[in-house]
Structure formats: structure tokens, C-alpha cells
PDB file of N, CA and C in Angstrom:
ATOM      1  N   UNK A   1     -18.519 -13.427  41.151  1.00  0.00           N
ATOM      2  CA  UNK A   1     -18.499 -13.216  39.712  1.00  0.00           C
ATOM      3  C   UNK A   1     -18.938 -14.503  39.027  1.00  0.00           C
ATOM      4  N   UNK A   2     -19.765 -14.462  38.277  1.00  0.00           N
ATOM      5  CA  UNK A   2     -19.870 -15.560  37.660  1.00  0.00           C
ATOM      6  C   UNK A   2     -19.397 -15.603  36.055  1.00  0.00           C
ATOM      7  N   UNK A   3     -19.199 -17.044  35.965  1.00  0.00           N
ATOM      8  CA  UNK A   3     -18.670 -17.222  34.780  1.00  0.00           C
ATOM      9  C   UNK A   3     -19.535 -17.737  33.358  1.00  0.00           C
ATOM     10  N   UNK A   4     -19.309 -17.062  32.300  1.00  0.00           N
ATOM     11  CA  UNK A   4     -20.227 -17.559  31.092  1.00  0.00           C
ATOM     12  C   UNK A   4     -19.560 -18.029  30.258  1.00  0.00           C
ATOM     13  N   UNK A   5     -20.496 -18.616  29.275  1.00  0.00           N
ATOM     14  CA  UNK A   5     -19.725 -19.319  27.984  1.00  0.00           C
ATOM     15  C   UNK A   5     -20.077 -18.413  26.765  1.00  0.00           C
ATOM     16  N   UNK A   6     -19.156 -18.644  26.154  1.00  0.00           N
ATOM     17  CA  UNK A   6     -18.699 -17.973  24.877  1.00  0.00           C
ATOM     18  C   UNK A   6     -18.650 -18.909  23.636  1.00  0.00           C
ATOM     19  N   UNK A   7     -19.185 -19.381  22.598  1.00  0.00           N
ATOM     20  CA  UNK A   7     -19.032 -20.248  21.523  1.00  0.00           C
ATOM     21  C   UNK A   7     -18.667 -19.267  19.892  1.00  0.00           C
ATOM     22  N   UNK A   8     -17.571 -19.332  19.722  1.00  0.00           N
ATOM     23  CA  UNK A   8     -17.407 -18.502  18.085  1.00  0.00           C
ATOM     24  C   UNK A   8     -17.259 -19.485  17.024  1.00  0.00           C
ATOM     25  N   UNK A   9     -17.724 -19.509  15.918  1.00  0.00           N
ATOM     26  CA  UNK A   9     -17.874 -20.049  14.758  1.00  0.00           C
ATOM     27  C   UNK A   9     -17.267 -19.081  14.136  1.00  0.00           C
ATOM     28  N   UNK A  10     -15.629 -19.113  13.383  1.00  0.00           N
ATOM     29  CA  UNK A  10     -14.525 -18.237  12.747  1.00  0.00           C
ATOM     30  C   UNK A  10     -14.642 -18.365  11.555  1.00  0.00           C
ATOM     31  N   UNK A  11     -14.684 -17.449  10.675  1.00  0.00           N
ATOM     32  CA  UNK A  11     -14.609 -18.082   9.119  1.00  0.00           C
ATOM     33  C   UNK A  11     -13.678 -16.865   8.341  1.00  0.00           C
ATOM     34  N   UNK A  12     -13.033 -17.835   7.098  1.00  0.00           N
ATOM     35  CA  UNK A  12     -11.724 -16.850   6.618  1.00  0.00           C
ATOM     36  C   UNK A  12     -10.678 -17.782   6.415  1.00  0.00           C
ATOM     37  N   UNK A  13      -9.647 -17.455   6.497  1.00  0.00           N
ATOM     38  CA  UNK A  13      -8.534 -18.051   6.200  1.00  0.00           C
ATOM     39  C   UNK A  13      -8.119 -18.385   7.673  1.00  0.00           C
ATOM     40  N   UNK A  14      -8.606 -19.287   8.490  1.00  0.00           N
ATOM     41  CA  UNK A  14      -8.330 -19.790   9.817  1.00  0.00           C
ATOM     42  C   UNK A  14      -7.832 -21.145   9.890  1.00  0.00           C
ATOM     43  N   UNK A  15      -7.731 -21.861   8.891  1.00  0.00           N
ATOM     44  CA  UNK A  15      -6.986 -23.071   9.440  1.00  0.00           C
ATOM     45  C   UNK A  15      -5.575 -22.601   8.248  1.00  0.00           C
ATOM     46  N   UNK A  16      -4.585 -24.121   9.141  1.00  0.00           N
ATOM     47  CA  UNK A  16      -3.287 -24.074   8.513  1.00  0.00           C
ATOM     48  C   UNK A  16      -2.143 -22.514   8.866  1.00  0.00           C
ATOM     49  N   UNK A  17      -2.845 -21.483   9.641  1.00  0.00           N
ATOM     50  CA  UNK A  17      -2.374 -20.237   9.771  1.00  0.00           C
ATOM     51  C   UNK A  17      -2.383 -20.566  11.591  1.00  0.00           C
ATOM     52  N   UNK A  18      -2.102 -21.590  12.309  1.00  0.00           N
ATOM     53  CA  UNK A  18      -1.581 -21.611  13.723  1.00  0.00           C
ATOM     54  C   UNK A  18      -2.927 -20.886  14.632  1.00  0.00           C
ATOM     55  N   UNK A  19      -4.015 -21.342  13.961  1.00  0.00           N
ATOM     56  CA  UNK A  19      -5.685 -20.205  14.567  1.00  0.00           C
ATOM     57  C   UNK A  19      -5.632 -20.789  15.556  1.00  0.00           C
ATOM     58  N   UNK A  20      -5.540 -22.352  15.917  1.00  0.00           N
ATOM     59  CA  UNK A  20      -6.509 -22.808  17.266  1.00  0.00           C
ATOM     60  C   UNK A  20      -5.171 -23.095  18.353  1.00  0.00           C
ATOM     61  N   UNK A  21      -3.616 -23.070  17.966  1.00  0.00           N
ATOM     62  CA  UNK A  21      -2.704 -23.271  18.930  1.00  0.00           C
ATOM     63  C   UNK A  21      -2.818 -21.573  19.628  1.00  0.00           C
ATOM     64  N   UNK A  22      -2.761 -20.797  18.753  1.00  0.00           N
ATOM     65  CA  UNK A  22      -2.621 -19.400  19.012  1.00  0.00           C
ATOM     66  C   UNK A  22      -3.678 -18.889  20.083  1.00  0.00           C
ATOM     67  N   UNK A  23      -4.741 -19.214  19.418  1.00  0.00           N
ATOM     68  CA  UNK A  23      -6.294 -18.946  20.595  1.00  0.00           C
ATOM     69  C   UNK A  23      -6.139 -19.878  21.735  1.00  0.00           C
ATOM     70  N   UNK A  24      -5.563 -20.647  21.789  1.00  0.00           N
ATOM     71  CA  UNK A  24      -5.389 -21.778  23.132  1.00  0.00           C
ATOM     72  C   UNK A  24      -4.560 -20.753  23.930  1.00  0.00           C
ATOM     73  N   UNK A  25      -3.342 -20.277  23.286  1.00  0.00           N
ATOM     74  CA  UNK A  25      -2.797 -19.843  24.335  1.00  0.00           C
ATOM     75  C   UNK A  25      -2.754 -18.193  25.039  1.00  0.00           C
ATOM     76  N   UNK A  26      -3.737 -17.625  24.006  1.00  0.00           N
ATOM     77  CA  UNK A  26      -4.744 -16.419  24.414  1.00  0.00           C
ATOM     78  C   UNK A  26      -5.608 -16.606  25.480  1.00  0.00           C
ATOM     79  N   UNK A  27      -6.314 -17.717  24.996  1.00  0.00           N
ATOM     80  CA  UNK A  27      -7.478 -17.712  26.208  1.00  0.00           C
ATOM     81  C   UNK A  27      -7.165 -18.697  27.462  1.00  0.00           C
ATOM     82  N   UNK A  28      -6.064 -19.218  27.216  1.00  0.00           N
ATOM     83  CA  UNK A  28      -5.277 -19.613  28.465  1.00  0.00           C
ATOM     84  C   UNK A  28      -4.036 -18.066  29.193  1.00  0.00           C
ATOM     85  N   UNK A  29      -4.051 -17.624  28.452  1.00  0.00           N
ATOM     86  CA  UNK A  29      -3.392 -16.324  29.354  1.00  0.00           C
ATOM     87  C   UNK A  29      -4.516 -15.573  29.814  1.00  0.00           C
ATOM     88  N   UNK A  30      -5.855 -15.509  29.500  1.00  0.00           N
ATOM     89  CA  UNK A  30      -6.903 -14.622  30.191  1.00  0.00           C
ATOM     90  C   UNK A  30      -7.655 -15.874  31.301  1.00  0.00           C
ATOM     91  N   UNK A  31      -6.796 -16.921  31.457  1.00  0.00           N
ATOM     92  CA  UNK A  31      -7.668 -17.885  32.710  1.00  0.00           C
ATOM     93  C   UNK A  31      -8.908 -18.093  32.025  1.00  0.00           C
ATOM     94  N   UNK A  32      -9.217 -18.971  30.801  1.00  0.00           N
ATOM     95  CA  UNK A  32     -10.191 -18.957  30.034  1.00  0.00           C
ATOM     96  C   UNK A  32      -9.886 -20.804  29.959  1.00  0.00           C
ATOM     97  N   UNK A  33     -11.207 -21.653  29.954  1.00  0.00           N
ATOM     98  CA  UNK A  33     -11.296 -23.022  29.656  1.00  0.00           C
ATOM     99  C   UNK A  33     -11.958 -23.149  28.773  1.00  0.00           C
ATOM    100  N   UNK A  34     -11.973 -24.261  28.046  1.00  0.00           N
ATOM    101  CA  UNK A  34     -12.548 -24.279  26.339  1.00  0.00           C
ATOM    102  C   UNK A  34     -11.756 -25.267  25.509  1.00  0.00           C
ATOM    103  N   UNK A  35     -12.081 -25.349  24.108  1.00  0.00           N
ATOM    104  CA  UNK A  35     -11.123 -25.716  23.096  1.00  0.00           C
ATOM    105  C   UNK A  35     -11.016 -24.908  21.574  1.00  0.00           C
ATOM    106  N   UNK A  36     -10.664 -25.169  21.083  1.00  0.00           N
ATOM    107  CA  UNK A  36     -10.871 -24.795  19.969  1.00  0.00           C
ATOM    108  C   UNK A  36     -10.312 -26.041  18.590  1.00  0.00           C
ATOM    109  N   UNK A  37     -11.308 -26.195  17.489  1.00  0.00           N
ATOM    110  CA  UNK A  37     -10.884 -26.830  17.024  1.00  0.00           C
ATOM    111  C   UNK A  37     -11.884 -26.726  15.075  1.00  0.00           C
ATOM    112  N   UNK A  38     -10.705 -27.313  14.556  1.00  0.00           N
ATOM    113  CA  UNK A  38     -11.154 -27.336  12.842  1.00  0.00           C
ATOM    114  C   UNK A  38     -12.668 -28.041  12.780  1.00  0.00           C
ATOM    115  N   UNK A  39     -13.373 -27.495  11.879  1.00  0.00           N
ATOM    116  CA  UNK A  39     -14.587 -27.839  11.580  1.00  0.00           C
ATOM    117  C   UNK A  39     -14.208 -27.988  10.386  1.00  0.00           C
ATOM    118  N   UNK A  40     -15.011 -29.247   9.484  1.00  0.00           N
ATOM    119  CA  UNK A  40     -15.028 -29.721   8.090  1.00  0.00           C
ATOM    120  C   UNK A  40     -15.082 -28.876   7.056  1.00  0.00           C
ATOM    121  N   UNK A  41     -15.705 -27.441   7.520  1.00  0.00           N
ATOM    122  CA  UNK A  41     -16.475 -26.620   6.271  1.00  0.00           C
ATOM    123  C   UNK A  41     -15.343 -25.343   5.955  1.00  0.00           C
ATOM    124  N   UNK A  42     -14.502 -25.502   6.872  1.00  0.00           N
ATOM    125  CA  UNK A  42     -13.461 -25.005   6.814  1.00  0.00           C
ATOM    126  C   UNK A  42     -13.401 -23.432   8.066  1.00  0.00           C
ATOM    127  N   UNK A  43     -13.936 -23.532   8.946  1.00  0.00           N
ATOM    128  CA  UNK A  43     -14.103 -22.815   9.889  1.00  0.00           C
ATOM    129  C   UNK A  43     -12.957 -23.047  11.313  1.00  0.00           C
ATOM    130  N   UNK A  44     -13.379 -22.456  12.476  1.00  0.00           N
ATOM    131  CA  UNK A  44     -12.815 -23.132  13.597  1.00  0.00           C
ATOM    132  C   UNK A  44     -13.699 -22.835  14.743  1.00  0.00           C
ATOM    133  N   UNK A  45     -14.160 -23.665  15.548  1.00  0.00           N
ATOM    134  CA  UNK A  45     -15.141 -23.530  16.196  1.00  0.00           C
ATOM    135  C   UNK A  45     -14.386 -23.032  18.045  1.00  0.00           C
ATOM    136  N   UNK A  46     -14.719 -21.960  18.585  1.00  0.00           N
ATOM    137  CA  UNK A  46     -13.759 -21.821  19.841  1.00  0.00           C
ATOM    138  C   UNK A  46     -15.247 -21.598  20.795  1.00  0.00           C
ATOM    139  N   UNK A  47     -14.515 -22.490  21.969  1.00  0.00           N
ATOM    140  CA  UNK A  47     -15.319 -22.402  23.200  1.00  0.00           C
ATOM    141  C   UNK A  47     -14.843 -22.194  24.087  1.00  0.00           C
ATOM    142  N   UNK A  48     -15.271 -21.176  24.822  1.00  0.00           N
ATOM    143  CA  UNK A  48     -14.683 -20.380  25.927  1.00  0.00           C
ATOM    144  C   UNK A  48     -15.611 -20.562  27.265  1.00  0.00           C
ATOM    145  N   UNK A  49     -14.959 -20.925  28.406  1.00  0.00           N
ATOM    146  CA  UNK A  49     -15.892 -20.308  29.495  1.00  0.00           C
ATOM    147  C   UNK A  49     -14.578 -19.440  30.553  1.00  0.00           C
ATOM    148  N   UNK A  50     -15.339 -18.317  31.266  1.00  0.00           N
ATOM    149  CA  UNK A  50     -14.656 -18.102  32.086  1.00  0.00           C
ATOM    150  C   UNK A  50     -15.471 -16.347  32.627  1.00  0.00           C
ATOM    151  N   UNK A  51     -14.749 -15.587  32.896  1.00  0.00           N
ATOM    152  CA  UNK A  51     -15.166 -14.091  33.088  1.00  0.00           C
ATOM    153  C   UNK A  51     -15.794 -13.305  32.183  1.00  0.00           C
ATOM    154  N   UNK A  52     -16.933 -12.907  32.018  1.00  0.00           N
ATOM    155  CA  UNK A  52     -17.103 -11.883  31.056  1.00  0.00           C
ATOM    156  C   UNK A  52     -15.923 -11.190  30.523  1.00  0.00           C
ATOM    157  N   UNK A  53     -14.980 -10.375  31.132  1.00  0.00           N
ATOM    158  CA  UNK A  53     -14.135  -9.213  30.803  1.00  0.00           C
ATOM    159  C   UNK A  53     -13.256  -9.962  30.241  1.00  0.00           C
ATOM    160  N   UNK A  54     -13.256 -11.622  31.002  1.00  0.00           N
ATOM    161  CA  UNK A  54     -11.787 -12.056  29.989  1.00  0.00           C
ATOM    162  C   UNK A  54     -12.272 -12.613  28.274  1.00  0.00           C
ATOM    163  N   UNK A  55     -13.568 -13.449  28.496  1.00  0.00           N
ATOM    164  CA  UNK A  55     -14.575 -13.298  27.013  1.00  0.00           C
ATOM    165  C   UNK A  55     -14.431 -12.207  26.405  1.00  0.00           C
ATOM    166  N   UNK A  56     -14.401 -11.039  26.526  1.00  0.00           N
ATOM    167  CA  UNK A  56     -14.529  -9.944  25.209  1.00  0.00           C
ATOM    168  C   UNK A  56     -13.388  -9.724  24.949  1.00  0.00           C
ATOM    169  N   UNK A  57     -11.747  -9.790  26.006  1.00  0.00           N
ATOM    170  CA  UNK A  57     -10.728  -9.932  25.338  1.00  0.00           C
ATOM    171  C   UNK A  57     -10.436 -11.019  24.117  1.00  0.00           C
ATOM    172  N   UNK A  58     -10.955 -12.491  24.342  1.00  0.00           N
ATOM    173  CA  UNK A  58     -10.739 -13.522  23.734  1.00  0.00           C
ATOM    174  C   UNK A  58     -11.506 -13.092  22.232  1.00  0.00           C
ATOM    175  N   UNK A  59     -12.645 -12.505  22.493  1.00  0.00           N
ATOM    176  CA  UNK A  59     -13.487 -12.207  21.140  1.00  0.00           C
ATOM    177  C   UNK A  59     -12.759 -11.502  19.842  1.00  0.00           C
ATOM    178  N   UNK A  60     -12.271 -10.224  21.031  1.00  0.00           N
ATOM    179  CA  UNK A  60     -11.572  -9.272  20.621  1.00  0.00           C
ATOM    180  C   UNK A  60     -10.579  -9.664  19.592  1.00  0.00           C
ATOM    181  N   UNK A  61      -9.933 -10.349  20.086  1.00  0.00           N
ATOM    182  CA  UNK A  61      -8.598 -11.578  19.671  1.00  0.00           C
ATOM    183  C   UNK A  61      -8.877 -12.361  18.844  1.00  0.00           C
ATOM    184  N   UNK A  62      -9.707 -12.957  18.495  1.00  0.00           N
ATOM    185  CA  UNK A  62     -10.291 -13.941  17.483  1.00  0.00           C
ATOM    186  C   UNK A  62     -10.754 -12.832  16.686  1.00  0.00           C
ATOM    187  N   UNK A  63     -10.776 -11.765  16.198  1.00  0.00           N
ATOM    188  CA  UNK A  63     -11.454 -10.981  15.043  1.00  0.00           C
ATOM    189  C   UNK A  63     -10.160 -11.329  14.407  1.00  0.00           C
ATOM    190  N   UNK A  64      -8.947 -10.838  14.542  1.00  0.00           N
ATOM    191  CA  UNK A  64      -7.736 -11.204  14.025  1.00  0.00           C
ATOM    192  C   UNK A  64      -7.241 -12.089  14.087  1.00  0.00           C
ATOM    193  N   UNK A  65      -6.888 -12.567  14.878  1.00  0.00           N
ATOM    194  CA  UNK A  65      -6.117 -14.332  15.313  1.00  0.00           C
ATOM    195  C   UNK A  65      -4.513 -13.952  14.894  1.00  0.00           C
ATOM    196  N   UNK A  66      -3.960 -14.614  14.685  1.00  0.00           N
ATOM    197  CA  UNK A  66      -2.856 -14.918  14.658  1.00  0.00           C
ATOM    198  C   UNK A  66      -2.107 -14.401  13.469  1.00  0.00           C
ATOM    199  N   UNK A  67      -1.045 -13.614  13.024  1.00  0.00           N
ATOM    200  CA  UNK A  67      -0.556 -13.114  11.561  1.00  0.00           C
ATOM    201  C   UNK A  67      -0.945 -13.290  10.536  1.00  0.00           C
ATOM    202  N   UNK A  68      -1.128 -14.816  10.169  1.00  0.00           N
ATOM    203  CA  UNK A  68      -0.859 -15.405   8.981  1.00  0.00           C
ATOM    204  C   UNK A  68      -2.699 -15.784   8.629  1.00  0.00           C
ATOM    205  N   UNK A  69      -3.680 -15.321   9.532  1.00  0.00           N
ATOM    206  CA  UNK A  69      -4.723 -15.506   9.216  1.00  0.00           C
ATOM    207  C   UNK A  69      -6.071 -14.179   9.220  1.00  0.00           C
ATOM    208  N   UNK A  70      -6.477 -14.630   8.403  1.00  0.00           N
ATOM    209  CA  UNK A  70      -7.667 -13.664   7.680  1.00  0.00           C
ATOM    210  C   UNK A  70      -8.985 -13.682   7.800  1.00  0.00           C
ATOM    211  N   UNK A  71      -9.560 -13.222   8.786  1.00  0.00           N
ATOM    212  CA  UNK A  71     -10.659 -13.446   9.867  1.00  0.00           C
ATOM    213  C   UNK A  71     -12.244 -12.706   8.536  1.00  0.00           C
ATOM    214  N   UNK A  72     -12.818 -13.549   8.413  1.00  0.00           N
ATOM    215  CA  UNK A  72     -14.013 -12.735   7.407  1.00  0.00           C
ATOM    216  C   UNK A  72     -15.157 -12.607   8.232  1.00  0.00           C
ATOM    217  N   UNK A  73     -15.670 -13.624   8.948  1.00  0.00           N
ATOM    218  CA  UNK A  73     -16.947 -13.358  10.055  1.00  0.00           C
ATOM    219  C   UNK A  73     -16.887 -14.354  11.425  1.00  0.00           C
ATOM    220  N   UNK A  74     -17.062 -13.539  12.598  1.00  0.00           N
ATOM    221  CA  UNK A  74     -17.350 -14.556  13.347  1.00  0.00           C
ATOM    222  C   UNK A  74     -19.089 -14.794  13.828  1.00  0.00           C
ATOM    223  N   UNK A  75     -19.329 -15.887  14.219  1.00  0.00           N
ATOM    224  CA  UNK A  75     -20.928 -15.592  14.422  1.00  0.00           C
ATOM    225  C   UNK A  75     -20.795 -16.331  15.884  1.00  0.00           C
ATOM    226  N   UNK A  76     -20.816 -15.702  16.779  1.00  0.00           N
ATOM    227  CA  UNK A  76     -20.712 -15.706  18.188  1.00  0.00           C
ATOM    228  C   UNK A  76     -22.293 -16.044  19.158  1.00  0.00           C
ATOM    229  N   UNK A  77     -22.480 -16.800  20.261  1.00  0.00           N
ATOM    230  CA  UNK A  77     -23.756 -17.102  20.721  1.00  0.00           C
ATOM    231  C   UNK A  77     -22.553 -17.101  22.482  1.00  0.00           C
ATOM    232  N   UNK A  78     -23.361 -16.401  23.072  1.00  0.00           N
ATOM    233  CA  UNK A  78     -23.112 -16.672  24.455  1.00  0.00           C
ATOM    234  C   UNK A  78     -24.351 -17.241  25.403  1.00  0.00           C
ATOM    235  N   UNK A  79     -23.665 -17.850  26.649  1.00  0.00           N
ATOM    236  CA  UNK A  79     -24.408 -18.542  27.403  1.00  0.00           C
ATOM    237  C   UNK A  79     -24.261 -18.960  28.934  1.00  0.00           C
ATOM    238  N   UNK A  80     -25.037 -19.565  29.653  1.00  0.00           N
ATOM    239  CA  UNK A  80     -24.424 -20.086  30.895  1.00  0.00           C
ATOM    240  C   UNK A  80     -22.824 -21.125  30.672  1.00  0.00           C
ATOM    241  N   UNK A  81     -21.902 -20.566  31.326  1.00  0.00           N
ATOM    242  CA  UNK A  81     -20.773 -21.618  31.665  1.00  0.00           C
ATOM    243  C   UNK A  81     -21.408 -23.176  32.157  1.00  0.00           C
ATOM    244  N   UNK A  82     -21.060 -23.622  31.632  1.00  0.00           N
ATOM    245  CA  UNK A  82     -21.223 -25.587  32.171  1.00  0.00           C
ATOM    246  C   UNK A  82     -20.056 -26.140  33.148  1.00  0.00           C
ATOM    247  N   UNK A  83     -18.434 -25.568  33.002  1.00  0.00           N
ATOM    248  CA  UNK A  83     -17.794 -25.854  34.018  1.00  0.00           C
ATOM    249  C   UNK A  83     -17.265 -27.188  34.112  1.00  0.00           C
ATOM    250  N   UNK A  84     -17.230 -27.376  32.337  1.00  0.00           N
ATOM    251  CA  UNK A  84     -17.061 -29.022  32.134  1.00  0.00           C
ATOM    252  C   UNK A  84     -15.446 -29.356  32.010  1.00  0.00           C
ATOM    253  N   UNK A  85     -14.871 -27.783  31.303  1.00  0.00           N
ATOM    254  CA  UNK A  85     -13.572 -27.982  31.122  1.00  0.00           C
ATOM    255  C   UNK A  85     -12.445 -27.335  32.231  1.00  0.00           C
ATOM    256  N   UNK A  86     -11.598 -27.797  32.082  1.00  0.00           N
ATOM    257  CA  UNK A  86     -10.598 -27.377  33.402  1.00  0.00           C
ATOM    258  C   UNK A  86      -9.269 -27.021  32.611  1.00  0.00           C
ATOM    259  N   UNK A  87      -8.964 -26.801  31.610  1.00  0.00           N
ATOM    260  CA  UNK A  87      -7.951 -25.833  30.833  1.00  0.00           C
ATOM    261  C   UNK A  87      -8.596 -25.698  29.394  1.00  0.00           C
ATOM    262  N   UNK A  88      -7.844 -25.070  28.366  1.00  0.00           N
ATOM    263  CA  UNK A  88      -8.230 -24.559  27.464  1.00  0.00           C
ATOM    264  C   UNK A  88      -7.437 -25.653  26.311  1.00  0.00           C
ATOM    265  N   UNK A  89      -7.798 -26.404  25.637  1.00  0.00           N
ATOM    266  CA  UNK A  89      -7.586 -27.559  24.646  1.00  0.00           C
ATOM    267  C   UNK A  89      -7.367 -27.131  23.190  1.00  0.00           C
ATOM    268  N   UNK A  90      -6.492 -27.949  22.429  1.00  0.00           N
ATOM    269  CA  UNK A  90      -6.655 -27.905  20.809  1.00  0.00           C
ATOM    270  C   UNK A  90      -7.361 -29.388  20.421  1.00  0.00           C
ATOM    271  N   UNK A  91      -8.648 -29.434  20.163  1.00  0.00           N
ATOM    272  CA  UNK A  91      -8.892 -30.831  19.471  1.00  0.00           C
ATOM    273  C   UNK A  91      -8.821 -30.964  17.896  1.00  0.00           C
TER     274      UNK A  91
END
């Protein structure tokens, strides 16, 4: 099986609403490596590598995120895995 990468650019009411602790520990329960973290413009940028099947759960999951946040678009680009990260990070 090989593994791909996943990059989402989140926009909405995603920071301050627990977006990138919450997705850490989503895409660390689907065996997913990556980070996720605040962008200036007020977004959150999540990078995923791992299984296809576990990627479209994580996607899936990021349309909503976490209670307290309000998901308006994601703009998603997939790709070859790089295999750089070895757990799933909040930066």
C-alpha cells in the first residue's frame, strides 16, 4: 500500500475553536503523520501523509472540525507522501 500526502488549506472560524489540537488527534487515531498549524490570514494549514482510506477520513473530519468551529472552504491538493514526519504535530 502506498502512502500519499494530503495538504488542506481550512477557512472559517478555525482558529481559537481547539481546530489543530483536535485534527492532531484525529489524524493520529487514523495512523496519519503531518502537522497542522495557524496561518496569518486566518486559516489552518493541515498536512497529512499516510493511507489513502485513512486521508478521506481525515478530510472528511476537517469539513467540520471540532464543535466550536465553522468550516467555510477547504481547498485541498494531494500528492506523493515524502515520509519526512514520524507523528502528527501542532506547530
Amino acid at each position: 500500500m502506498s502512502h500519499q500526502r494530503l495538504t488542506m488549506l481550512v477557512s472559517g472560524k478555525v482558529q481559537g475553536v481547539y481546530y489543530r489540537a483536535a485534527a492532531a488527534e484525529k489524524a493520529t487515531s487514523l495512523g496519519l503523520t503531518g502537522y497542522a498549524e495557524n496561518l496569518p490570514d486566518g486559516r489552518v494549514k493541515v498536512v497529512a501523509e499516510g493511507s489513502p482510506a485513512s486521508l478521506v477520513s481525515l478530510r472528511q473530519w476537517c469539513r467540520d472540525g471540532p464543535p466550536a468551529a465553522v468550516v467555510d472552504t477547504i481547498n485541498a491538493t494531494e500528492g506523493s507522501a515524502t515520509g519526512e514526519f514520524t507523528e502528527f504535530g501542532v506547530r
